[in-house]
C-alpha atoms as a PDB file:
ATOM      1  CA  UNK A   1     -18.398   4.680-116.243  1.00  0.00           C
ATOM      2  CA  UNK A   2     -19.143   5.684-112.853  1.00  0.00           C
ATOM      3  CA  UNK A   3     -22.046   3.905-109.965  1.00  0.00           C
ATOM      4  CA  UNK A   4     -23.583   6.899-110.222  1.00  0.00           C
ATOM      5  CA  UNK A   5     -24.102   7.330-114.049  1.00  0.00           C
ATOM      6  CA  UNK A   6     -24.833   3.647-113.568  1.00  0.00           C
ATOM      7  CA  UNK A   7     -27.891   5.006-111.209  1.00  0.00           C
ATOM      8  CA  UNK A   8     -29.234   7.646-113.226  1.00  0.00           C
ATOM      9  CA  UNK A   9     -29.325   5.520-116.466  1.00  0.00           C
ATOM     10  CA  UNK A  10     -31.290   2.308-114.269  1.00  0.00           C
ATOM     11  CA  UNK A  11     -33.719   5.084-113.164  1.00  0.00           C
ATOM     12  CA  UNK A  12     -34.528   6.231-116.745  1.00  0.00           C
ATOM     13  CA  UNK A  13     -34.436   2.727-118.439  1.00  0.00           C
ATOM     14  CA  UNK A  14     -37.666   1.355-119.139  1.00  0.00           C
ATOM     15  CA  UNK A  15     -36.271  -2.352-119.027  1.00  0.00           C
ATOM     16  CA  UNK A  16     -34.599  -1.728-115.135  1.00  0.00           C
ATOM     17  CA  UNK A  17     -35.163  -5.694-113.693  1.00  0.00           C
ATOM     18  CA  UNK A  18     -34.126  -5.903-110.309  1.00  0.00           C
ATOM     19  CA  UNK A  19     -32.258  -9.080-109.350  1.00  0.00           C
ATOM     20  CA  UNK A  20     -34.354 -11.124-106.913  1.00  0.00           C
ATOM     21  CA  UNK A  21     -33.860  -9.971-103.586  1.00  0.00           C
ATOM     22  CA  UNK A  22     -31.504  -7.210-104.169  1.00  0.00           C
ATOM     23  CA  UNK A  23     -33.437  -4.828-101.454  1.00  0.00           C
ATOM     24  CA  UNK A  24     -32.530  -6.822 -99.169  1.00  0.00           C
ATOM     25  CA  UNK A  25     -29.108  -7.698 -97.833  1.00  0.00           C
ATOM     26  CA  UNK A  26     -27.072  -6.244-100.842  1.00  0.00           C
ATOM     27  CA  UNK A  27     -24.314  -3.834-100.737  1.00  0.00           C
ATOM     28  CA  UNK A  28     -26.240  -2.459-103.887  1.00  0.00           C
ATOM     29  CA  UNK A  29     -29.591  -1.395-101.692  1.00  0.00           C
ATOM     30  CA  UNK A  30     -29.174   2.021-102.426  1.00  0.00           C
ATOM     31  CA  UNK A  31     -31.522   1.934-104.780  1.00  0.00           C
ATOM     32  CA  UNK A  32     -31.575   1.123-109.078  1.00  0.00           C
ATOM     33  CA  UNK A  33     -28.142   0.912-111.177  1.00  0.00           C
ATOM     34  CA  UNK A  34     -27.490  -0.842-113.837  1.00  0.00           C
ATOM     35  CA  UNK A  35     -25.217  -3.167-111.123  1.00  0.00           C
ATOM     36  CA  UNK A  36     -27.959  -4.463-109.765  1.00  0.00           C
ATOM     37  CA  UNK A  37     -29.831  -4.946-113.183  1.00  0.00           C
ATOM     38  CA  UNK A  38     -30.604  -8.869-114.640  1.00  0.00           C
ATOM     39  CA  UNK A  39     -29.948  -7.400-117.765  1.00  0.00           C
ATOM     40  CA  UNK A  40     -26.287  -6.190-116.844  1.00  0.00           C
ATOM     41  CA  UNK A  41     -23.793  -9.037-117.345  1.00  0.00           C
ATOM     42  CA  UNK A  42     -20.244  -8.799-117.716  1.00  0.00           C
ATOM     43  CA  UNK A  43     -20.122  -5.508-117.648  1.00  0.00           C
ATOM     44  CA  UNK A  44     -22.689  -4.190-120.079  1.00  0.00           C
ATOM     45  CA  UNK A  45     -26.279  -4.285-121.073  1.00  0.00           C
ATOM     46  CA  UNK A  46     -27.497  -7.073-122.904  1.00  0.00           C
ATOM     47  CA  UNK A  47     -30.441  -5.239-124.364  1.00  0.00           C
ATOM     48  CA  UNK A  48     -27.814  -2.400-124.929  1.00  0.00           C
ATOM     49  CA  UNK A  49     -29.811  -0.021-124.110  1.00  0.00           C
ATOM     50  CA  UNK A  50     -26.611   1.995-121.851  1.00  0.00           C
ATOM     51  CA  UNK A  51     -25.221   3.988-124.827  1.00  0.00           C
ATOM     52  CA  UNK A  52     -28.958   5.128-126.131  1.00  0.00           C
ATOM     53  CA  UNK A  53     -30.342   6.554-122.463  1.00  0.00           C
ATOM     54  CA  UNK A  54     -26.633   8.170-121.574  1.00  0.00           C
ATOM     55  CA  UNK A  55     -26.708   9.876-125.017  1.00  0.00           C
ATOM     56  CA  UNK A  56     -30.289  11.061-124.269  1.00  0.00           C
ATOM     57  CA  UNK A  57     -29.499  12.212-120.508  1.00  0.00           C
ATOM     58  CA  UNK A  58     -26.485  13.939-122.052  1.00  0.00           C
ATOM     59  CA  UNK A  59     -27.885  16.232-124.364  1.00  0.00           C
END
């Protein structure tokens, strides 16, 4: 998967956490992905909640 279907999935998950600070001085300021999530860990959702809200946005 792609940063950007990483973006638009953060920006319709209800469960989007921010890691501390990551508005300021990270590469991944651009705004919400799943990247930048607390709930993102190697690689996938831990709440997997990626699957569900891609399969929603896709339809």
């Amino acid at each position: 998967m792609n940063r950007s279907s990483f973006t638009k999935i953060a920006q319709n998950c209800s469960e989007f956490d921010p890691k501390a600070d990551m508005f300021k001085n990270s590469p991944d300021a651009s705004g919400p992905t799943c990247l930048n999530c607390k709930h993102f860990k190697h690689n996938m959702c831990n709440k997997n909640l990626i699957d569900p809200i891609k399969a929603r946005l896709d339809k």
